[in-house]
Protein backbone atom coordinates (compact mmCIF):
# COMPACT_ATOMS: atom_id res chain seq x y z
CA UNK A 1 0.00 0.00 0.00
CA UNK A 2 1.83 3.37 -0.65
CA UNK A 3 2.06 6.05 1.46
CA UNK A 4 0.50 9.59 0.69
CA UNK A 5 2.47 12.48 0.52
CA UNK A 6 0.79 14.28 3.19
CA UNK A 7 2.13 11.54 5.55
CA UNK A 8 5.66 12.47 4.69
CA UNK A 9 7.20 14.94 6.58
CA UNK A 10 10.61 16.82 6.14
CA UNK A 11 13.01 13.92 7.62
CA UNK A 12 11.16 11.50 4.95
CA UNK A 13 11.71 13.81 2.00
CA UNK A 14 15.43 13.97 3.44
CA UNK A 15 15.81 10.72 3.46
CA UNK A 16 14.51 9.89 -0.04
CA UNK A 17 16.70 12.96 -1.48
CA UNK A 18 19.39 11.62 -0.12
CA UNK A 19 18.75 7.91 -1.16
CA UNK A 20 17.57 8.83 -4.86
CA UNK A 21 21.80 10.68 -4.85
CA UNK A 22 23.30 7.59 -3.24
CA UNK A 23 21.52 4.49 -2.58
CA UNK A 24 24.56 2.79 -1.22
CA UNK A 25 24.89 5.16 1.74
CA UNK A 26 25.57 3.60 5.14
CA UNK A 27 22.39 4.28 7.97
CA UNK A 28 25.50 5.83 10.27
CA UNK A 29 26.31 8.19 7.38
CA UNK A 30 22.82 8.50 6.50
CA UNK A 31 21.52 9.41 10.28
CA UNK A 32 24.30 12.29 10.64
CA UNK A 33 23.14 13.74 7.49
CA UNK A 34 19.42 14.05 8.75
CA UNK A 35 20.23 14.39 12.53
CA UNK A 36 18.89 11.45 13.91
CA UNK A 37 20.35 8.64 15.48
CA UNK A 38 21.00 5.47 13.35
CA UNK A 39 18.10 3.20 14.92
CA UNK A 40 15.05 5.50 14.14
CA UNK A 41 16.81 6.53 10.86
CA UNK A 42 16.70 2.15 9.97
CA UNK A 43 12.94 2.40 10.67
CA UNK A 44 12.08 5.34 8.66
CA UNK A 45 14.04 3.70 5.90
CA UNK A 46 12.40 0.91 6.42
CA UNK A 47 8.68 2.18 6.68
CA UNK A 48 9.42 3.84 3.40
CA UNK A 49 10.50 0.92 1.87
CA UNK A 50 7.00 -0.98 3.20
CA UNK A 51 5.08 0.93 2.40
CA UNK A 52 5.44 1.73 -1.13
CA UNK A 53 7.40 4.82 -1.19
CA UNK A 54 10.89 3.56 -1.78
CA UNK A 55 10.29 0.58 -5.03
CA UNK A 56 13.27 -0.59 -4.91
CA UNK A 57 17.10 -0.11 -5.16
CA UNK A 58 19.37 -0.44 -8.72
CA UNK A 59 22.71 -0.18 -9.60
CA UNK A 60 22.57 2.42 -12.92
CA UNK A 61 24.53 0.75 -15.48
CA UNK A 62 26.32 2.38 -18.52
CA UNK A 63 24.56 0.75 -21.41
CA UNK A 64 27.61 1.30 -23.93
CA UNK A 65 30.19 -0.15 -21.39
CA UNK A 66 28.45 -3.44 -22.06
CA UNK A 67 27.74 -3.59 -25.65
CA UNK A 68 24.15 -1.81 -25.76
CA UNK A 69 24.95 1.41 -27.78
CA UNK A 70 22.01 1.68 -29.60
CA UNK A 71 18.67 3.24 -27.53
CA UNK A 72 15.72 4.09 -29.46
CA UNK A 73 12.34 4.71 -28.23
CA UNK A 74 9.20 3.12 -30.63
CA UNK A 75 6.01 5.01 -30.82
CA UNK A 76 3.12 2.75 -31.89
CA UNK A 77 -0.73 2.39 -32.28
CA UNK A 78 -2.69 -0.63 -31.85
CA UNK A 79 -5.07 -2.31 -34.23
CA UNK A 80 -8.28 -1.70 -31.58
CA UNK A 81 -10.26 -3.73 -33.94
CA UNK A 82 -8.24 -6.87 -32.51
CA UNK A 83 -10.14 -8.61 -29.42
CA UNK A 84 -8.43 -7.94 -26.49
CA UNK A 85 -5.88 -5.72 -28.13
CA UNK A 86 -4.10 -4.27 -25.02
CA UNK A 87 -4.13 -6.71 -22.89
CA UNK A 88 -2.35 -9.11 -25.99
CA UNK A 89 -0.24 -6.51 -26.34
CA UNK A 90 1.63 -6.00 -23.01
CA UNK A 91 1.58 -9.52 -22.71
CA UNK A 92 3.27 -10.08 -25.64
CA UNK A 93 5.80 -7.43 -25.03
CA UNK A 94 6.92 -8.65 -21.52
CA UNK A 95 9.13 -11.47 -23.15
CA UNK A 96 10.59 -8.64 -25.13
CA UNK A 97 14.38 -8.27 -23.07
CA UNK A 98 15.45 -5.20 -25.66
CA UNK A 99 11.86 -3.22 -24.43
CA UNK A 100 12.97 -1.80 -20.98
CA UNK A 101 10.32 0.62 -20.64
CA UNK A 102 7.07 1.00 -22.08
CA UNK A 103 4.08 4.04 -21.20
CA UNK A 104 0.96 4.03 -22.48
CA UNK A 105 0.07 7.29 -23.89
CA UNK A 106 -2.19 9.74 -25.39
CA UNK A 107 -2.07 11.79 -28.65
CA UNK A 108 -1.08 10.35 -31.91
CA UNK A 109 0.05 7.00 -30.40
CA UNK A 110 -1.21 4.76 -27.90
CA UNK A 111 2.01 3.69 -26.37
CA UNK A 112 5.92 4.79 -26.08
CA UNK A 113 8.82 1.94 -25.79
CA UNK A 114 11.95 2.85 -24.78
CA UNK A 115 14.46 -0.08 -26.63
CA UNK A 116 18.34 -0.94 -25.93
CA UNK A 117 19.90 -3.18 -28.38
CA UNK A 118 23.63 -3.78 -28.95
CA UNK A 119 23.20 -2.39 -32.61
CA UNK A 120 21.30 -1.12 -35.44
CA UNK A 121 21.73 -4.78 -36.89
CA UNK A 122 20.26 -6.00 -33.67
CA UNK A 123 17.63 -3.33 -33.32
CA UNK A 124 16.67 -3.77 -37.25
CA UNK A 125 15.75 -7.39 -36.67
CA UNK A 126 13.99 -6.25 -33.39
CA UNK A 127 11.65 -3.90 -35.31
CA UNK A 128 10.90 -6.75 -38.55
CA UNK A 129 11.42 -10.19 -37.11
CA UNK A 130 9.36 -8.93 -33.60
CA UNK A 131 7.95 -5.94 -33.03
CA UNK A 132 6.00 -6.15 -36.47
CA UNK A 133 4.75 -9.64 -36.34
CA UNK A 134 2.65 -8.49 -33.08
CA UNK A 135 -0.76 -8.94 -34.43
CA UNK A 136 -2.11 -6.14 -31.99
CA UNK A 137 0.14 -3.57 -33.03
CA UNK A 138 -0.98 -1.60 -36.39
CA UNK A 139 1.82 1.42 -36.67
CA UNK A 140 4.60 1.92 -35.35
CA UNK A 141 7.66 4.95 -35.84
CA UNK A 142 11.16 5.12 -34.00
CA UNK A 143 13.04 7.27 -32.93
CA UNK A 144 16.94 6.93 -32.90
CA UNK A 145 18.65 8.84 -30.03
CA UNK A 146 22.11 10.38 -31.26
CA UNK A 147 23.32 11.74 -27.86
CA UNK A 148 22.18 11.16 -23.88
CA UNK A 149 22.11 15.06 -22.51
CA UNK A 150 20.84 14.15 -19.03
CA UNK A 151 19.81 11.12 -17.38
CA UNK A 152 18.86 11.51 -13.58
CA UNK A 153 16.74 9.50 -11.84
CA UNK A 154 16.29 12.03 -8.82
CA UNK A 155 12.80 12.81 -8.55
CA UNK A 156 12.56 16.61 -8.43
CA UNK A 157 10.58 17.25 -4.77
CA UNK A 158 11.93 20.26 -2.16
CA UNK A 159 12.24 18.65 1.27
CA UNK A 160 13.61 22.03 3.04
């Protein structure tokens, strides 16, 4: 069950500023830096973390140090006519290891995919051999990213 903002107060916000910089910080290092001792720091952290507020904790990888230099993100429509079009679809797209986030939108599509692959070989065969054999989907358009100009994954939310 997650947590409503209103239940947050200033030390929370702290806390999840701080966490969303550095994940790997200790609770000692962690406490001084909100100016409480480490044992109710541990359960604050941890009453986040049940209930809802903090998802989870990643390590943010550099996708070309491993081979992945290609990123494109795949705007598409879906054939509505299909039964059970959206449901097929995100089922179908699940098994899909190159799809690594997908939104469903509004405006001219119905849905936005963001898609790693190692390169446009790799990504050309996603898009015919994959992508376009799903039934559900009728259009889809890429878009190739040439540059990353900022990637944070710092919610922006004032805590002072």
């Amino acid at each position: 069950m997650l947590q409503s903002q209103e239940k947050l107060d200033k030390i929370d916000l702290k806390i999840l500023q701080i966490l969303q910089e550095n994940s790997k910080i200790t609770n000692l290092e962690l406490s001084k830096r909100i100016g409480l001792s480490p044992a109710p720091t541990l359960e604050r952290v941890k009453k986040l973390e049940t209930t809802g507020v903090i998802d989870s904790y990643h390590a943010h990888i550099n996708s070309s140090a491993i081979g992945l230099n290609v990123k494109t993100y795949v705007m598409g429509s879906l054939a509505w006519q299909r039964p059970n079009a959206m449901n097929n679809f995100l089922e179908k797209i699940q098994s899909i290891d190159e799809i690594v986030e997908c939104y469903i939108i509004t405006g001219e599509a119905d849905f936005l995919m963001k898609v790693v692959c190692q390169d446009i070989p790799t990504y050309e065969q996603l898009l015919f051999k994959t992508l376009s054999q799903i039934d559900e989907i009728e259009r889809l358009k890429t878009l190739m990213t040439l540059s990353t100009v900022k990637d944070t994954k710092v919610l922006p939310f004032e805590y002072d």
